[in-house]
Protein backbone atom coordinates (compact mmCIF):
# COMPACT_ATOMS: atom_id res chain seq x y z
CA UNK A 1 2.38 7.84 -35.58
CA UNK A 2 6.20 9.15 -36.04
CA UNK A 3 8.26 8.51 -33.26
CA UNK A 4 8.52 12.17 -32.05
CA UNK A 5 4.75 12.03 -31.22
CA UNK A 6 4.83 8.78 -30.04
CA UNK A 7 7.76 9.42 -27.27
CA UNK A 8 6.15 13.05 -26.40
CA UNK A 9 2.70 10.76 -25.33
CA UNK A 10 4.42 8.31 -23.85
CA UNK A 11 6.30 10.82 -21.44
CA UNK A 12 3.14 12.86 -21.02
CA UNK A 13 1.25 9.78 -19.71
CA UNK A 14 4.02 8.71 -17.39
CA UNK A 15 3.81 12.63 -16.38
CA UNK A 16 -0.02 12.21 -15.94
CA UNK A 17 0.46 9.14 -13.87
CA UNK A 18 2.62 10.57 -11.56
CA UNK A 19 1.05 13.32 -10.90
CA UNK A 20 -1.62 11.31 -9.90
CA UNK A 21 0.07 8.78 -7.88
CA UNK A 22 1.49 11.82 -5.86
CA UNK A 23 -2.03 13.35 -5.33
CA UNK A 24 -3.58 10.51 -3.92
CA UNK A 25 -0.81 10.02 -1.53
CA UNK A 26 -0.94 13.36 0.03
CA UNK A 27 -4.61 12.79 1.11
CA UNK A 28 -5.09 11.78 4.30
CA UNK A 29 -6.76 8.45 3.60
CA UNK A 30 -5.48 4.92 4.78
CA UNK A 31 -2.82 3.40 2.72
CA UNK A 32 -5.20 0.80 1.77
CA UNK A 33 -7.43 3.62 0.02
CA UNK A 34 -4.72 5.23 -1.60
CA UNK A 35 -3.54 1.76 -3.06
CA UNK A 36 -6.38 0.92 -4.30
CA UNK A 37 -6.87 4.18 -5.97
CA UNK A 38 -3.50 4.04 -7.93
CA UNK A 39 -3.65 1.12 -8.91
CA UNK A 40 -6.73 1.71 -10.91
CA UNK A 41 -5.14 4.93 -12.25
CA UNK A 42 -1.99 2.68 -12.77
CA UNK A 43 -4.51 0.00 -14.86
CA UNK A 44 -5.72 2.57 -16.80
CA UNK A 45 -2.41 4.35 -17.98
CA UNK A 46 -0.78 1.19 -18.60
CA UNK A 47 -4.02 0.27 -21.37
CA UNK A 48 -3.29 3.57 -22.92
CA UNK A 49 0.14 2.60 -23.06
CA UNK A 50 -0.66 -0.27 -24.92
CA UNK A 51 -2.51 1.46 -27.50
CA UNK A 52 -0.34 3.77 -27.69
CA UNK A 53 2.23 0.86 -28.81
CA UNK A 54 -0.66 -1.06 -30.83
CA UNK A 55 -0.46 2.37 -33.35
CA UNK A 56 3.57 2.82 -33.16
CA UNK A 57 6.08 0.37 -35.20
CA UNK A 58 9.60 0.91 -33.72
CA UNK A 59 12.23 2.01 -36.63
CA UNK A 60 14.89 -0.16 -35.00
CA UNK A 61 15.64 -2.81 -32.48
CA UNK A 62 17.69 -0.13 -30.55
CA UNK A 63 14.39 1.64 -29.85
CA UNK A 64 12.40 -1.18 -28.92
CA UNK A 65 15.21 -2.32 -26.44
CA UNK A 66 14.74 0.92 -24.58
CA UNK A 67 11.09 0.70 -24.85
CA UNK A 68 11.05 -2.91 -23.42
CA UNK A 69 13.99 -2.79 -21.21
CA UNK A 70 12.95 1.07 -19.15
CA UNK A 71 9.88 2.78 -20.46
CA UNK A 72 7.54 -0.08 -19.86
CA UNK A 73 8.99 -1.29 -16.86
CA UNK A 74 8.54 1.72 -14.78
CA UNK A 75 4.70 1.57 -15.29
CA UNK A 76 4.13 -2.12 -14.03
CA UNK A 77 6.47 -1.55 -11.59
CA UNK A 78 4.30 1.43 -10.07
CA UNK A 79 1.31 -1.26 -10.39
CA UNK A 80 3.34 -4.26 -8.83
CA UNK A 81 4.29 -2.15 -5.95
CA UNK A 82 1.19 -0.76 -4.80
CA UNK A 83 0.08 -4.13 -5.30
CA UNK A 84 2.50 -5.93 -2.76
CA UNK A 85 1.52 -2.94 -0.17
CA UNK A 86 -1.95 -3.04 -0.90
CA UNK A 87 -1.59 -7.10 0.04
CA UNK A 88 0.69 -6.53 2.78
CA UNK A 89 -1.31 -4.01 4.82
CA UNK A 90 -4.41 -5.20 4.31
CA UNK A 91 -3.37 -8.62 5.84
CA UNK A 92 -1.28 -7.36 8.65
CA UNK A 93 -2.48 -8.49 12.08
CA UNK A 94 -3.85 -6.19 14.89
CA UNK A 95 -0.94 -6.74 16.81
CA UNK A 96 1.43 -4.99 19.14
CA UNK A 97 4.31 -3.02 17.73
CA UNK A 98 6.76 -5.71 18.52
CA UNK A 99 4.52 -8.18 16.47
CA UNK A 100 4.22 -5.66 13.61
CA UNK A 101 8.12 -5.28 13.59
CA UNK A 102 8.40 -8.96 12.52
CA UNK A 103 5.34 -8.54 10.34
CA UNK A 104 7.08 -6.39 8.06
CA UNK A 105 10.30 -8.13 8.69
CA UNK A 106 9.26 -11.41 7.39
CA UNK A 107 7.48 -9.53 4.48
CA UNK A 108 11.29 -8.23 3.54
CA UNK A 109 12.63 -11.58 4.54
CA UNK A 110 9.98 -13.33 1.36
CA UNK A 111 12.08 -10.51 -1.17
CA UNK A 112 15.10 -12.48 -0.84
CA UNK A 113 13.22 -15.18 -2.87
CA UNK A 114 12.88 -13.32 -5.58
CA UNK A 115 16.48 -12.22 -6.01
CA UNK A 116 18.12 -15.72 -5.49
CA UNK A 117 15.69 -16.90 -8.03
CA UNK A 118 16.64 -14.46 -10.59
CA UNK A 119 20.47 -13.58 -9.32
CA UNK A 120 21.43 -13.91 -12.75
CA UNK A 121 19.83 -11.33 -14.40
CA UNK A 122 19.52 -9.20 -11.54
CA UNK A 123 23.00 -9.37 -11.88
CA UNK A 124 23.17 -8.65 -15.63
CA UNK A 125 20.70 -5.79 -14.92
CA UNK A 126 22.19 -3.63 -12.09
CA UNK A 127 25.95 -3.51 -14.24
CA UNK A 128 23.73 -1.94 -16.86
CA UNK A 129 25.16 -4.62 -19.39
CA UNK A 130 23.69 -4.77 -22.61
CA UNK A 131 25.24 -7.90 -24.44
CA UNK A 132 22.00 -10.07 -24.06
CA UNK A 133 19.37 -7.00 -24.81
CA UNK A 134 18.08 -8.42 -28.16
CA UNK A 135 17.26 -12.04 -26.37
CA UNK A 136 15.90 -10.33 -23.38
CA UNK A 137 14.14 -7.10 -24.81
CA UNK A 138 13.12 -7.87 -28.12
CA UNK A 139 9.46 -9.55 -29.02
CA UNK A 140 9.14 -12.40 -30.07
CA UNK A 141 12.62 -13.48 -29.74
CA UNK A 142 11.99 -15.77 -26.42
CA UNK A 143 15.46 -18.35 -26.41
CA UNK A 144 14.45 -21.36 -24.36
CA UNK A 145 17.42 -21.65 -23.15
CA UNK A 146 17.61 -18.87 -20.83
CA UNK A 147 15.99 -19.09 -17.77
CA UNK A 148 12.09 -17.86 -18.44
CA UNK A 149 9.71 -16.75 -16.70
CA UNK A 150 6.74 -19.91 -15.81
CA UNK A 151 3.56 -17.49 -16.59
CA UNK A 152 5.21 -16.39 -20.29
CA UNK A 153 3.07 -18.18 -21.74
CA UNK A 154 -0.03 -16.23 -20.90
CA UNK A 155 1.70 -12.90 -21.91
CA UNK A 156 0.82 -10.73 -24.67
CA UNK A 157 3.40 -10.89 -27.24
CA UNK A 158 2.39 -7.87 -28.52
CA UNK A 159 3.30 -6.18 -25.54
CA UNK A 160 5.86 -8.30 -23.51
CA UNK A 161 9.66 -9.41 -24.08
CA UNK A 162 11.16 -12.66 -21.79
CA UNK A 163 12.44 -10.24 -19.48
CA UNK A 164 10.72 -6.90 -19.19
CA UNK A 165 8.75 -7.94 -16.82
CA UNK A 166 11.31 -9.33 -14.82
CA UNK A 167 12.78 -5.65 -15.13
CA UNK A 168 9.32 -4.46 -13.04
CA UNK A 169 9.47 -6.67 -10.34
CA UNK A 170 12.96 -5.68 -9.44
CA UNK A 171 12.09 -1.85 -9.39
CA UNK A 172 9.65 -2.66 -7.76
CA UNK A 173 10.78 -4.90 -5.01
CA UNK A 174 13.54 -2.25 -4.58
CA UNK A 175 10.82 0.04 -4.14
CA UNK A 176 8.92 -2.42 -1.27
CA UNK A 177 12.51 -3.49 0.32
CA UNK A 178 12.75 0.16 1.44
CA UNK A 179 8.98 0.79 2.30
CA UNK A 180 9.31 -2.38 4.44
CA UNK A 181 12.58 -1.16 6.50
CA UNK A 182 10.93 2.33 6.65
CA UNK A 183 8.07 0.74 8.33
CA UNK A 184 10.62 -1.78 10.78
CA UNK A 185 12.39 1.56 11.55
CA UNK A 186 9.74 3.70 12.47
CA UNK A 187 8.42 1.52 15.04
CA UNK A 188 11.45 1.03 16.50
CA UNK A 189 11.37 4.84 16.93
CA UNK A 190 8.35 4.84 18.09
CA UNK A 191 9.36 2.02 20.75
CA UNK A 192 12.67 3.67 21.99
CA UNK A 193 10.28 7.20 22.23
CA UNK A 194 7.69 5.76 24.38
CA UNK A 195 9.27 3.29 26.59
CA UNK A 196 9.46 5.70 29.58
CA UNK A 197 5.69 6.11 29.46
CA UNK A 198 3.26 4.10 31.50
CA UNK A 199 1.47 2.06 29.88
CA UNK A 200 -2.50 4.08 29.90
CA UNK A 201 -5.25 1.76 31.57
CA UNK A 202 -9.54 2.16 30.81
CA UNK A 203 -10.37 2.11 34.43
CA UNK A 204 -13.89 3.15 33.47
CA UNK A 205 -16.68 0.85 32.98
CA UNK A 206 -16.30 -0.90 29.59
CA UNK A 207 -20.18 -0.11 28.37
CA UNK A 208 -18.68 3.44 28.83
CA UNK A 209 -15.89 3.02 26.40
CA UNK A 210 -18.04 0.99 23.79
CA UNK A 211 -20.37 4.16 24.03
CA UNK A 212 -17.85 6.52 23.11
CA UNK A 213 -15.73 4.39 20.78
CA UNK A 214 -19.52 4.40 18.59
CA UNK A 215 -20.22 8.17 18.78
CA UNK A 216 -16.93 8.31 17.61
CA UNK A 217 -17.18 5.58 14.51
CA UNK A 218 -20.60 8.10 13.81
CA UNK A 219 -18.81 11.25 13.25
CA UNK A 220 -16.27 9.61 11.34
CA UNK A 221 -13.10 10.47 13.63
CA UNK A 222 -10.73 7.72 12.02
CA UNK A 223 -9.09 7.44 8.79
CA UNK A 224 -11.56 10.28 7.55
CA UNK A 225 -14.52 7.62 8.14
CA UNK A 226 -13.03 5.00 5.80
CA UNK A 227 -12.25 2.97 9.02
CA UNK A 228 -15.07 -0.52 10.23
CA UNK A 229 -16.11 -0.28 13.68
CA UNK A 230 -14.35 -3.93 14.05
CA UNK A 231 -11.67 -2.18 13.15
CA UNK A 232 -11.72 0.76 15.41
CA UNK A 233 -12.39 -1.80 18.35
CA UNK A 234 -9.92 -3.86 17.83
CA UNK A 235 -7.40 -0.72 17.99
CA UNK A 236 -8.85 0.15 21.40
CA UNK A 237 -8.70 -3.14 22.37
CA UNK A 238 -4.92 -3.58 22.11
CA UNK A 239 -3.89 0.25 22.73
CA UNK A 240 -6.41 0.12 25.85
CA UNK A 241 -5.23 -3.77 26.52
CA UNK A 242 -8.72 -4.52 27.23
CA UNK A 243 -11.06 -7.15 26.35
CA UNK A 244 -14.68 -5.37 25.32
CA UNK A 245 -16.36 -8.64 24.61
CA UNK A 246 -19.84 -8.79 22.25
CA UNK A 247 -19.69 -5.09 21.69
CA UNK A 248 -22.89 -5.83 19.49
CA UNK A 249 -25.04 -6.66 21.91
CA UNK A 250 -23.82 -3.99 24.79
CA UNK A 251 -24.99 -1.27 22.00
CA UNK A 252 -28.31 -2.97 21.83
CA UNK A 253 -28.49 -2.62 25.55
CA UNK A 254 -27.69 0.95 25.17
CA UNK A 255 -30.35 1.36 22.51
CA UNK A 256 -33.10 -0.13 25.12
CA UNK A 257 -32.47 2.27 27.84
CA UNK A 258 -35.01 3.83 29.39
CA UNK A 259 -33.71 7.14 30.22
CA UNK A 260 -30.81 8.79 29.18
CA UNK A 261 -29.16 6.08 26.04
CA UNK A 262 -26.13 8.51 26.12
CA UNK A 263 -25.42 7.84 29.78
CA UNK A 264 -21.48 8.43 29.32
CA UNK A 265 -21.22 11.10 26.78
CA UNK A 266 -24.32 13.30 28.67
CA UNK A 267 -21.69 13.12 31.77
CA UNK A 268 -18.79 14.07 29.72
CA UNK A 269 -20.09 16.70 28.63
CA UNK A 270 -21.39 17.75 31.64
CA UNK A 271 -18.47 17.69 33.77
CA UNK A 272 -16.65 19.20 31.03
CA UNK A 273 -18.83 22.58 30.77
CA UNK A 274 -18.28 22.23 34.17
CA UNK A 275 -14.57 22.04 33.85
CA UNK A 276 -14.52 25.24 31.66
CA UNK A 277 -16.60 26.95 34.15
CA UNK A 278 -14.52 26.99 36.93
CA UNK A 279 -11.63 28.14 35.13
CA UNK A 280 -13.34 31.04 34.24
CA UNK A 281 -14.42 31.81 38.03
């Protein structure tokens, strides 16, 4: 493969990829979905990059610096960030929004780790300084005496340099710093938005709400059905500030009624028909 054809499938993969990082984020599934989902599209374009590479040989070191120091980087990087949101949403805690706020705060707080531990070359990177490229971008030139990644030793040397993968985790952290403070400053929107409004109480009686909150989980009226009923009662639970108790085994009370099982929703319906009809009186 000349390097004309080998550059033209390179940038129509990274084209392909996204284009489909962009589609799945426009659907209207949870963020956990949509992670998931690129980062198996992610997986998959960064094996074809690698055989694309396996079937290349680079004509200088100039070329493979470029290769190892930008193109590469900016695929794991897509797969390293959706991986860090995938792993902080799915473990964030039902909480109120205060609680979330330092959630995600602390989750930008762990970054600065990461760039104390590699100020260096973080450094050396963002001055677009080139003076160290062939120790840092080149295979199978790893110096020992620079400061190395611990988990090199498990890379493919076919396919890595000492420091391209470095290169990902700081576009991608970059990427997560700012999905993190878009997330902190959101909800501090939200908080100066709503803190004139009263605070909405379930007044009726809680077999009623667990009643609804199933119908509800039925015709899949959260997260387009990708949402756990322990999940969806949880949310009412702290929205509602309510405690619903073994939700289970109310809904297996509701199943052994005699008459009417949907006591609540047969009443809500009722009164409002009822509701409709006297505004058309």
């Amino acid at each position: 493969m000349n390097g004309q054809n080998f550059k033209k499938k390179v940038d129509q993969l990274w084209k392909d990829l996204t284009t489909a990082v962009d589609q799945i984020n426009r659907s209207e599934n949870d963020i956990v979905i949509r992670a998931e989902e690129i980062l198996m599209e992610t997986d998959a374009a960064i094996r074809q990059l690698k055989d694309l590479l396996r079937q290349y040989q680079f004509p200088d070191w100039s070329n493979e610096i470029y290769f190892f120091k930008n193109t590469k980087p900016q695929f794991v990087a897509v797969y390293i960030y959706y991986s860090k949101v995938l792993a902080v949403e799915a473990s964030k805690p039902y909480a109120d929004s205060q609680a979330l706020t330092s959630y995600y705060e602390n989750e930008r707080s762990n970054l600065l780790y990461f760039y104390n531990e590699q100020r260096e070359f973080i450094s050396y990177y963002r001055r677009k300084s080139t003076y160290l490229d062939k120790k840092y971008f080149l295979r199978f030139k790893f110096d020992f005496k620079l400061k190395l990644s611990p988990e090199l030793y498990s890379y493919d040397e076919e396919f890595s340099t000492s420091h391209d993968h470095i290169v990902s985790q700081i576009m991608a952290n970059d990427l997560l710093e700012q999905y993190l403070t878009n997330k902190i400053d959101s909800k501090d929107d939200k908080e100066n938005s709503i803190d004139h409004i009263k605070n909405l109480e379930w007044t009726a009686p809680k077999v009623a709400l667990i009643e609804l909150l199933y119908a509800l989980h039925q015709m899949k009226c959260f997260n387009g059905g990708h949402s756990d009923l322990a999940e969806i009662f949880r949310w009412a639970e702290n929205s509602l500030n309510i405690g619903l108790g073994n939700y289970h085994k109310t809904f297996s009370e509701i199943r052994l009624r005699k008459t009417d099982r949907t006591k609540f929703l047969s009443l809500l319906q009722y009164n409002f028909n009822q509701y409709l009809d006297d505004l058309d009186l």
